[in-house]
PDB file of N, CA and C in Angstrom:
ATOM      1  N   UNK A   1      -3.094 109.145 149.279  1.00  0.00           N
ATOM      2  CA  UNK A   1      -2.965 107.897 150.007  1.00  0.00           C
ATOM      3  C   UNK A   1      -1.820 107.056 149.443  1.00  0.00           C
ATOM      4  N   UNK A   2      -1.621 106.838 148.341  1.00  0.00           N
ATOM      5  CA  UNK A   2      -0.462 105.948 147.321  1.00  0.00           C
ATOM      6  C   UNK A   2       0.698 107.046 148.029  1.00  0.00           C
ATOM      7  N   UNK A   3       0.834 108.114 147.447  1.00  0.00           N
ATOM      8  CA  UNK A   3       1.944 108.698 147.884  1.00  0.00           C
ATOM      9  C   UNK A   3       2.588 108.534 149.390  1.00  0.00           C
ATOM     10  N   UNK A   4       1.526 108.781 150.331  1.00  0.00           N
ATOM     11  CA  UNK A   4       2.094 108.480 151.644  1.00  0.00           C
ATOM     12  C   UNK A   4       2.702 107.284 151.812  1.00  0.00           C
ATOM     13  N   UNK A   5       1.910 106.221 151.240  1.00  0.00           N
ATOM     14  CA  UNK A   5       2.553 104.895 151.167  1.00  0.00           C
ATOM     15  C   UNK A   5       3.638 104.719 150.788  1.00  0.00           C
ATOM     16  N   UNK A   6       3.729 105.312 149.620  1.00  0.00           N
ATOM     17  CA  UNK A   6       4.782 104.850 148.617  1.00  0.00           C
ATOM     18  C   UNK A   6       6.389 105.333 149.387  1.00  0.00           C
ATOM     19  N   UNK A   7       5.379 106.805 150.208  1.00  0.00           N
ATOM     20  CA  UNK A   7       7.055 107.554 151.085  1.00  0.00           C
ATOM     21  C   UNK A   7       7.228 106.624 151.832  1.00  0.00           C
ATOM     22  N   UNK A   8       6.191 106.057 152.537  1.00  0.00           N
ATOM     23  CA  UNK A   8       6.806 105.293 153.974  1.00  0.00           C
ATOM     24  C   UNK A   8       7.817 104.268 153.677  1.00  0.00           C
ATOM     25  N   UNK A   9       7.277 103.117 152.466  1.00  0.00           N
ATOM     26  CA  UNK A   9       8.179 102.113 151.908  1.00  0.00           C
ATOM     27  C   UNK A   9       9.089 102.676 151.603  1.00  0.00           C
ATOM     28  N   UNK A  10       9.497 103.641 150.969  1.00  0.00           N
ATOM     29  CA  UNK A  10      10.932 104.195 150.560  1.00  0.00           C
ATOM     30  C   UNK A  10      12.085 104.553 151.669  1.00  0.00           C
ATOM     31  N   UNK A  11      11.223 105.337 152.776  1.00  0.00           N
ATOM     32  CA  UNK A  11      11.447 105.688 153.518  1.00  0.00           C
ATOM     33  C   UNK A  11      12.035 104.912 154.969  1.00  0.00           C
ATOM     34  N   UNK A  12      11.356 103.559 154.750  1.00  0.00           N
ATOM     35  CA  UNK A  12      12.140 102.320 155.651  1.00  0.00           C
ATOM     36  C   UNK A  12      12.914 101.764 154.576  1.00  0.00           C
ATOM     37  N   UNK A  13      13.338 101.827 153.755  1.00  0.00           N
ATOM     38  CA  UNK A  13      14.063 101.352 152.544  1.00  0.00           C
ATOM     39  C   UNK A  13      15.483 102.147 152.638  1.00  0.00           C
ATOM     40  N   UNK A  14      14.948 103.364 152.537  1.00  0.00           N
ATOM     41  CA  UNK A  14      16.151 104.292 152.419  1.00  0.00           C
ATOM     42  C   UNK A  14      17.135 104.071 154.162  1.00  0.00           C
ATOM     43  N   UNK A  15      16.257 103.952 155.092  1.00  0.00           N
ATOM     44  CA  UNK A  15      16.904 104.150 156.411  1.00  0.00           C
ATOM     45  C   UNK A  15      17.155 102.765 156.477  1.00  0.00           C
ATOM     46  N   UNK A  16      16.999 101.929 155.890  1.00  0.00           N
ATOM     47  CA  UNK A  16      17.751 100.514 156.205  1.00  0.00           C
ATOM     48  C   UNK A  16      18.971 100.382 155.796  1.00  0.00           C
ATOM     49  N   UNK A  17      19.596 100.937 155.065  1.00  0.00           N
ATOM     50  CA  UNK A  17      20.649 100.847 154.569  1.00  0.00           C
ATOM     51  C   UNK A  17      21.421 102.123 154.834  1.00  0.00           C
ATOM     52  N   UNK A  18      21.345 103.279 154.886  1.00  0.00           N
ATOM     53  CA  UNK A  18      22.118 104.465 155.326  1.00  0.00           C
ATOM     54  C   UNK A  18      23.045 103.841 156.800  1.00  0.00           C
ATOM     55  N   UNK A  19      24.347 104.144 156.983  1.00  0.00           N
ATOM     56  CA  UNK A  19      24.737 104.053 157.998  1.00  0.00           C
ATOM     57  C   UNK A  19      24.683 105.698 158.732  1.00  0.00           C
ATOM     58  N   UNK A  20      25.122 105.518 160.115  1.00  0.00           N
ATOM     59  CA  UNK A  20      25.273 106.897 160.987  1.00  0.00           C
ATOM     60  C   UNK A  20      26.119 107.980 160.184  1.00  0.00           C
ATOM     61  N   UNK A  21      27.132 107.856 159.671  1.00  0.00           N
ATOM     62  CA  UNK A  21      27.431 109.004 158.963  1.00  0.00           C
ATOM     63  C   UNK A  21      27.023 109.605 157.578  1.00  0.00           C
ATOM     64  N   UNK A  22      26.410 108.753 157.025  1.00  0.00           N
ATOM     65  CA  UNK A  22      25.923 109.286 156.012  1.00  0.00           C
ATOM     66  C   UNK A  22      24.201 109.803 156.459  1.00  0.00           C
ATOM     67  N   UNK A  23      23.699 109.015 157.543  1.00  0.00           N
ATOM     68  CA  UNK A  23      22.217 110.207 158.093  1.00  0.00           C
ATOM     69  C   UNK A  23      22.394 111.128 159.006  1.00  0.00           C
ATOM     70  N   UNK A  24      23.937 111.465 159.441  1.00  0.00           N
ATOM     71  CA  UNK A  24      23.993 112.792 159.547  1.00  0.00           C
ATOM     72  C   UNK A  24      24.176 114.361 158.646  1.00  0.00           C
ATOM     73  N   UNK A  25      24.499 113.607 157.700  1.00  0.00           N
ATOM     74  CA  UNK A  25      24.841 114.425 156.742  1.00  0.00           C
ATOM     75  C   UNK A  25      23.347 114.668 156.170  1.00  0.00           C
ATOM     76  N   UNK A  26      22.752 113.649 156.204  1.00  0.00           N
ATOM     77  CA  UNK A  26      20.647 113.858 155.434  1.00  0.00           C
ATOM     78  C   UNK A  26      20.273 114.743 156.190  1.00  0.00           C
ATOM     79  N   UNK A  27      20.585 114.814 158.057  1.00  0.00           N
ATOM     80  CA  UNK A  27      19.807 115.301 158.826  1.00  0.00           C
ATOM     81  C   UNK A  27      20.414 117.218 158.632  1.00  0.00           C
ATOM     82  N   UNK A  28      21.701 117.014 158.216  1.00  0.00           N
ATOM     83  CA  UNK A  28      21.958 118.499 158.374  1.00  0.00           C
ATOM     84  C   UNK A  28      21.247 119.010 156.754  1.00  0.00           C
ATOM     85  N   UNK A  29      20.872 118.742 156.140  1.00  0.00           N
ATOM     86  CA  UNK A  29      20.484 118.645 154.453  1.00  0.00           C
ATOM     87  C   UNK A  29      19.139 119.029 154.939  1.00  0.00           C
ATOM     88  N   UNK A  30      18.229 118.146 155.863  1.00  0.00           N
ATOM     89  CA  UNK A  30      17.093 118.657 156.117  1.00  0.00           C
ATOM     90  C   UNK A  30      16.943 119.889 156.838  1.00  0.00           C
ATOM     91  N   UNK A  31      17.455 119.872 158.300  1.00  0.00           N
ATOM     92  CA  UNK A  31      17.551 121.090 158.909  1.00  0.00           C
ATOM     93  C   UNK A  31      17.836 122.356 158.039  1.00  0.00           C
ATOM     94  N   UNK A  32      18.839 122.575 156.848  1.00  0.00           N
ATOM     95  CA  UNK A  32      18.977 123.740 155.966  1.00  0.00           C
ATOM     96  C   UNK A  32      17.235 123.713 155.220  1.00  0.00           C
ATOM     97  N   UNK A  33      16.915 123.032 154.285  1.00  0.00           N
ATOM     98  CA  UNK A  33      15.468 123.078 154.116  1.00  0.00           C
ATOM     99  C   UNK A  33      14.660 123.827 155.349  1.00  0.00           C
ATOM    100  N   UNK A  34      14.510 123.211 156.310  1.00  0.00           N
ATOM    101  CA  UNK A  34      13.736 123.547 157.268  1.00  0.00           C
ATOM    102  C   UNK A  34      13.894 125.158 157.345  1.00  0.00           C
ATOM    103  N   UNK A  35      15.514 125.239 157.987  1.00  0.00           N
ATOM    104  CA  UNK A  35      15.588 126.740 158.002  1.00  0.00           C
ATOM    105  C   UNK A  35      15.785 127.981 157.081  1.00  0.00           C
ATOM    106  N   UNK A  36      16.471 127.376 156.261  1.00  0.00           N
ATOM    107  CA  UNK A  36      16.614 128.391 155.228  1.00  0.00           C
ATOM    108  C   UNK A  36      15.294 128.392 153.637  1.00  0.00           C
ATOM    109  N   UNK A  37      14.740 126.991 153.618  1.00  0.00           N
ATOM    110  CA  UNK A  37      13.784 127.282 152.953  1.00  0.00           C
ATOM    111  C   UNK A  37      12.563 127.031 153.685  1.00  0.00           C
ATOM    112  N   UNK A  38      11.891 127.454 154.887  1.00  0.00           N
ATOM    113  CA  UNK A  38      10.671 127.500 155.105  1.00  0.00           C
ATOM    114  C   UNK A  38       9.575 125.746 154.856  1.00  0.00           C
ATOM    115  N   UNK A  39      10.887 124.579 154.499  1.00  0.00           N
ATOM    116  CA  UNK A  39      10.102 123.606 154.975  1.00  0.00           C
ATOM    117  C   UNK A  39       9.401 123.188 156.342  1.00  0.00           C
ATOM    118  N   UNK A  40       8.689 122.494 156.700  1.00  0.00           N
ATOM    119  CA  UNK A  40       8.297 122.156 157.887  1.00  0.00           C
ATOM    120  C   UNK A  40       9.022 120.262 157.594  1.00  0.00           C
ATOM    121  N   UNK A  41       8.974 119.668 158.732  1.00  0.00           N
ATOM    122  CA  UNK A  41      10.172 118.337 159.037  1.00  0.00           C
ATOM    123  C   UNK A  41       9.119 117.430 158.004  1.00  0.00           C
ATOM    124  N   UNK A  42       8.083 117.350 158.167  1.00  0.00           N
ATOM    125  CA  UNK A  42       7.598 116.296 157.153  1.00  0.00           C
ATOM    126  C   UNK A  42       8.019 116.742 156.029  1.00  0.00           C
ATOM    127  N   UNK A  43       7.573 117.836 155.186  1.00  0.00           N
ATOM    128  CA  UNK A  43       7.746 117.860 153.789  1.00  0.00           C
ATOM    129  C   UNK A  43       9.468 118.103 153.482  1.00  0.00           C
ATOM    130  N   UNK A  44      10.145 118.216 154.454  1.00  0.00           N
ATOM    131  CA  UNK A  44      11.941 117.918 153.932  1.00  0.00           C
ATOM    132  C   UNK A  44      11.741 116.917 153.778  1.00  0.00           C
ATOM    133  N   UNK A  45      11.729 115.616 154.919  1.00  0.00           N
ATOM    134  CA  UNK A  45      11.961 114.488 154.203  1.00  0.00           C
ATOM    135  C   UNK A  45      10.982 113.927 153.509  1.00  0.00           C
ATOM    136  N   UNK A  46      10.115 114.255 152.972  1.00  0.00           N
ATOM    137  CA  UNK A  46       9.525 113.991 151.909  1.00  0.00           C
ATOM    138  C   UNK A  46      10.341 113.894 150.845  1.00  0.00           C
ATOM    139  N   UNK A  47      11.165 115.415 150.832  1.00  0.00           N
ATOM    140  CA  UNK A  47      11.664 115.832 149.310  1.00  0.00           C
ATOM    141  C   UNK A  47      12.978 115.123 149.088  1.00  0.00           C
ATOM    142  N   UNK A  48      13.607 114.496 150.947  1.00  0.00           N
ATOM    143  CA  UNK A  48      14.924 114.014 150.402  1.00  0.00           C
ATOM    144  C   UNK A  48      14.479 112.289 150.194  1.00  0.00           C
ATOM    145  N   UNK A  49      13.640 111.452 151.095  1.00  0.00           N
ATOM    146  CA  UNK A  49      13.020 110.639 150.526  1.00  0.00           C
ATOM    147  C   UNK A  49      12.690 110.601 148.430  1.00  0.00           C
ATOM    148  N   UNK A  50      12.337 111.482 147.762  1.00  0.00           N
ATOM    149  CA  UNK A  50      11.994 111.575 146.489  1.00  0.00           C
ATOM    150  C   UNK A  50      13.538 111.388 145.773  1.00  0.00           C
ATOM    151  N   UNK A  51      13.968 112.595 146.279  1.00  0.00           N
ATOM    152  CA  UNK A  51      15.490 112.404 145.853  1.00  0.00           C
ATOM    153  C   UNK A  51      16.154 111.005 145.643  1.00  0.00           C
ATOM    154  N   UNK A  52      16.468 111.044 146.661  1.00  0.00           N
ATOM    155  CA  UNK A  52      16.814 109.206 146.918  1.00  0.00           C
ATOM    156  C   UNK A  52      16.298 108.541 145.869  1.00  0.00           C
ATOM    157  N   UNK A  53      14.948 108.366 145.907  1.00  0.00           N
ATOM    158  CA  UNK A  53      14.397 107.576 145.269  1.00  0.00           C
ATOM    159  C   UNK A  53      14.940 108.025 143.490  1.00  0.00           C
ATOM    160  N   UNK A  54      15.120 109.244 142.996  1.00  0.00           N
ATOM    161  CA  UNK A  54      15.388 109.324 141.823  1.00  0.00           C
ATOM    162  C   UNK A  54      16.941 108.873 141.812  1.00  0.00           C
ATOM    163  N   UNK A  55      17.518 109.561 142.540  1.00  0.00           N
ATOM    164  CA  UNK A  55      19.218 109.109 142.879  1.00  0.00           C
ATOM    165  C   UNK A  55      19.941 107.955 143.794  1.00  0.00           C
ATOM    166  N   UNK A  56      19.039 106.634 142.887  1.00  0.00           N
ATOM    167  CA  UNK A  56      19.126 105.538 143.915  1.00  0.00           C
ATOM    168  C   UNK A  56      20.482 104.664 144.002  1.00  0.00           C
ATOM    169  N   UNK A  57      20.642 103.787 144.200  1.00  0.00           N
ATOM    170  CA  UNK A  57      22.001 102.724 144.055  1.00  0.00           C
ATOM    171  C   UNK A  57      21.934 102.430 142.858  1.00  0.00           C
ATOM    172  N   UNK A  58      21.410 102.190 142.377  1.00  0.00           N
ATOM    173  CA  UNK A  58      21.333 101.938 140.637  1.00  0.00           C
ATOM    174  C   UNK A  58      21.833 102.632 139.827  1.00  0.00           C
ATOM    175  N   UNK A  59      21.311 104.355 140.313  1.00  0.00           N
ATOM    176  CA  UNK A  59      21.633 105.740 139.792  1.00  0.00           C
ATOM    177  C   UNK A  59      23.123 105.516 139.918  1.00  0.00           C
ATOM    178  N   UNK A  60      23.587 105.704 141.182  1.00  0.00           N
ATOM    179  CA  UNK A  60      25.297 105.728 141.783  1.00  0.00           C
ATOM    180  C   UNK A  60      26.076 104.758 141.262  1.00  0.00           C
ATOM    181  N   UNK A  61      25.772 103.488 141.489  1.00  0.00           N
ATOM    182  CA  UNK A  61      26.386 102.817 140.378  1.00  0.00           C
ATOM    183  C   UNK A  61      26.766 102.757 138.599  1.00  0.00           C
ATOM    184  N   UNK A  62      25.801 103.040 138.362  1.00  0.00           N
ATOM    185  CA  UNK A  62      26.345 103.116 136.989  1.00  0.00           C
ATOM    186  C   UNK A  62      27.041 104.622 136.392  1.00  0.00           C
ATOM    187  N   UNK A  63      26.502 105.673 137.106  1.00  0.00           N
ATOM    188  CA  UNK A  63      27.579 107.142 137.307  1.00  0.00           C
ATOM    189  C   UNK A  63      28.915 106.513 137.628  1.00  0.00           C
ATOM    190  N   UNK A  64      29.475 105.505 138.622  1.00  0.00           N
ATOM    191  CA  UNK A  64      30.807 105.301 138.760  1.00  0.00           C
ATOM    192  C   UNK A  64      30.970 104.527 137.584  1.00  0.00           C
ATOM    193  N   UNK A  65      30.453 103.593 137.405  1.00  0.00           N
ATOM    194  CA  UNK A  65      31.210 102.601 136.838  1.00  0.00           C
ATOM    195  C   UNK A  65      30.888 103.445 135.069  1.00  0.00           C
ATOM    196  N   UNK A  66      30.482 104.480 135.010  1.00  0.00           N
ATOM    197  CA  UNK A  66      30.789 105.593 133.704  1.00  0.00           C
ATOM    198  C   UNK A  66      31.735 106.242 134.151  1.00  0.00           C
ATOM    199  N   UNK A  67      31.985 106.678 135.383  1.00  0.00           N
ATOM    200  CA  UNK A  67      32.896 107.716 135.275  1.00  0.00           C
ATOM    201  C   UNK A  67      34.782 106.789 135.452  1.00  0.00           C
ATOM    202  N   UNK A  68      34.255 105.760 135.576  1.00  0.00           N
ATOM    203  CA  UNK A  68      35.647 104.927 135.599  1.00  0.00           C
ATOM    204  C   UNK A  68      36.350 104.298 134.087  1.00  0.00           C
ATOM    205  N   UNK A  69      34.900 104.100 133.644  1.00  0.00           N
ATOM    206  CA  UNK A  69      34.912 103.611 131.727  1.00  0.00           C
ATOM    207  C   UNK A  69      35.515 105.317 131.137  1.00  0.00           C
ATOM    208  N   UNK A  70      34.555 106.513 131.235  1.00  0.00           N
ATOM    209  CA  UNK A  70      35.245 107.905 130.877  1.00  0.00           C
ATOM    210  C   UNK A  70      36.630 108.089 131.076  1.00  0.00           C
ATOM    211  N   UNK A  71      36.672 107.718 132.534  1.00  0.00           N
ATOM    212  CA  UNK A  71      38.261 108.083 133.164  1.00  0.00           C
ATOM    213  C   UNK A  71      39.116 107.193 131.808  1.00  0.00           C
ATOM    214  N   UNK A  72      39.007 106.165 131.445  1.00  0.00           N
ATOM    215  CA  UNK A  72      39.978 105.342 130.938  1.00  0.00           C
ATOM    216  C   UNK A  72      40.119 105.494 129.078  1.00  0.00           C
ATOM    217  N   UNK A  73      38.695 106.026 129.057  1.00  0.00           N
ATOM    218  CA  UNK A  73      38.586 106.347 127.375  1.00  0.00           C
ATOM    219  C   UNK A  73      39.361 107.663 127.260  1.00  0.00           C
ATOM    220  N   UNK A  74      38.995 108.704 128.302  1.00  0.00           N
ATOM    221  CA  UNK A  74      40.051 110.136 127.796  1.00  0.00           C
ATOM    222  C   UNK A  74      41.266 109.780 127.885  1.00  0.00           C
ATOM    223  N   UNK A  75      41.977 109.265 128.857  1.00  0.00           N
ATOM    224  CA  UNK A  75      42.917 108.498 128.835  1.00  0.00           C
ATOM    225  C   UNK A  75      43.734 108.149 127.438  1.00  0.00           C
ATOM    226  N   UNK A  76      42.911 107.357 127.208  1.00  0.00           N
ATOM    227  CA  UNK A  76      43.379 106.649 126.065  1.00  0.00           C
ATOM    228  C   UNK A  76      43.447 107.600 124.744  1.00  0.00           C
ATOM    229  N   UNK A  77      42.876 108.298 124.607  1.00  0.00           N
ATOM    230  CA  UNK A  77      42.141 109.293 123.625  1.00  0.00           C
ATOM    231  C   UNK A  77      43.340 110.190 123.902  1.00  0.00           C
ATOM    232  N   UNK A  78      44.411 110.813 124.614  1.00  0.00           N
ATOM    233  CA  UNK A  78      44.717 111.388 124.550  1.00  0.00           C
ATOM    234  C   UNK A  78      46.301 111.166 124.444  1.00  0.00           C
ATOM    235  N   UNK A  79      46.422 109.476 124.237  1.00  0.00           N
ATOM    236  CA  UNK A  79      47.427 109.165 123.506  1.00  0.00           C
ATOM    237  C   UNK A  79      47.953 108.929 122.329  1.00  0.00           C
ATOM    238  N   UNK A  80      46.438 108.881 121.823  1.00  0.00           N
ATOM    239  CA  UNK A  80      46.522 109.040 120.465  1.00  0.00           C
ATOM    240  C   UNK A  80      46.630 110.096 119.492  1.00  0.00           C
TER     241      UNK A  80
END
């Protein structure tokens, strides 16, 4: 019961903010699940719902703003 919940909130969470090209790209992500691994349509987006949720804006943000601090330390590191 928590879990279903917890997908649905995520799940109007996640689709509030996705624009059209980036939920086409979810929808072809699910369809491969579907077909090539034997999901059925609920439990894909279940699993890309979870995803999300581990790989959130929070996640993405601070991966860039590391990989922009990295970019500038090798950089530097390799003038010395």
């Amino acid at each position: 019961m928590f879990e279903a919940s917890a997908t649905r909130q995520l799940k109007n969470l996640v689709s509030s903010v996705v624009d059209d090209e980036t939920q086409q790209k979810i929808d072809v992500v699910k369809q491969r699940l579907i077909k090539y691994f034997g999901y059925n349509d609920t439990s894909a987006a279940d699993v890309l719902n979870y995803v999300a949720s581990i790989f959130g804006p929070g996640w993405i943000a601070s991966r860039m703003n590391r990989t922009r601090a990295g970019g500038r330390q090798r950089a530097e590191g390799r003038k010395k």
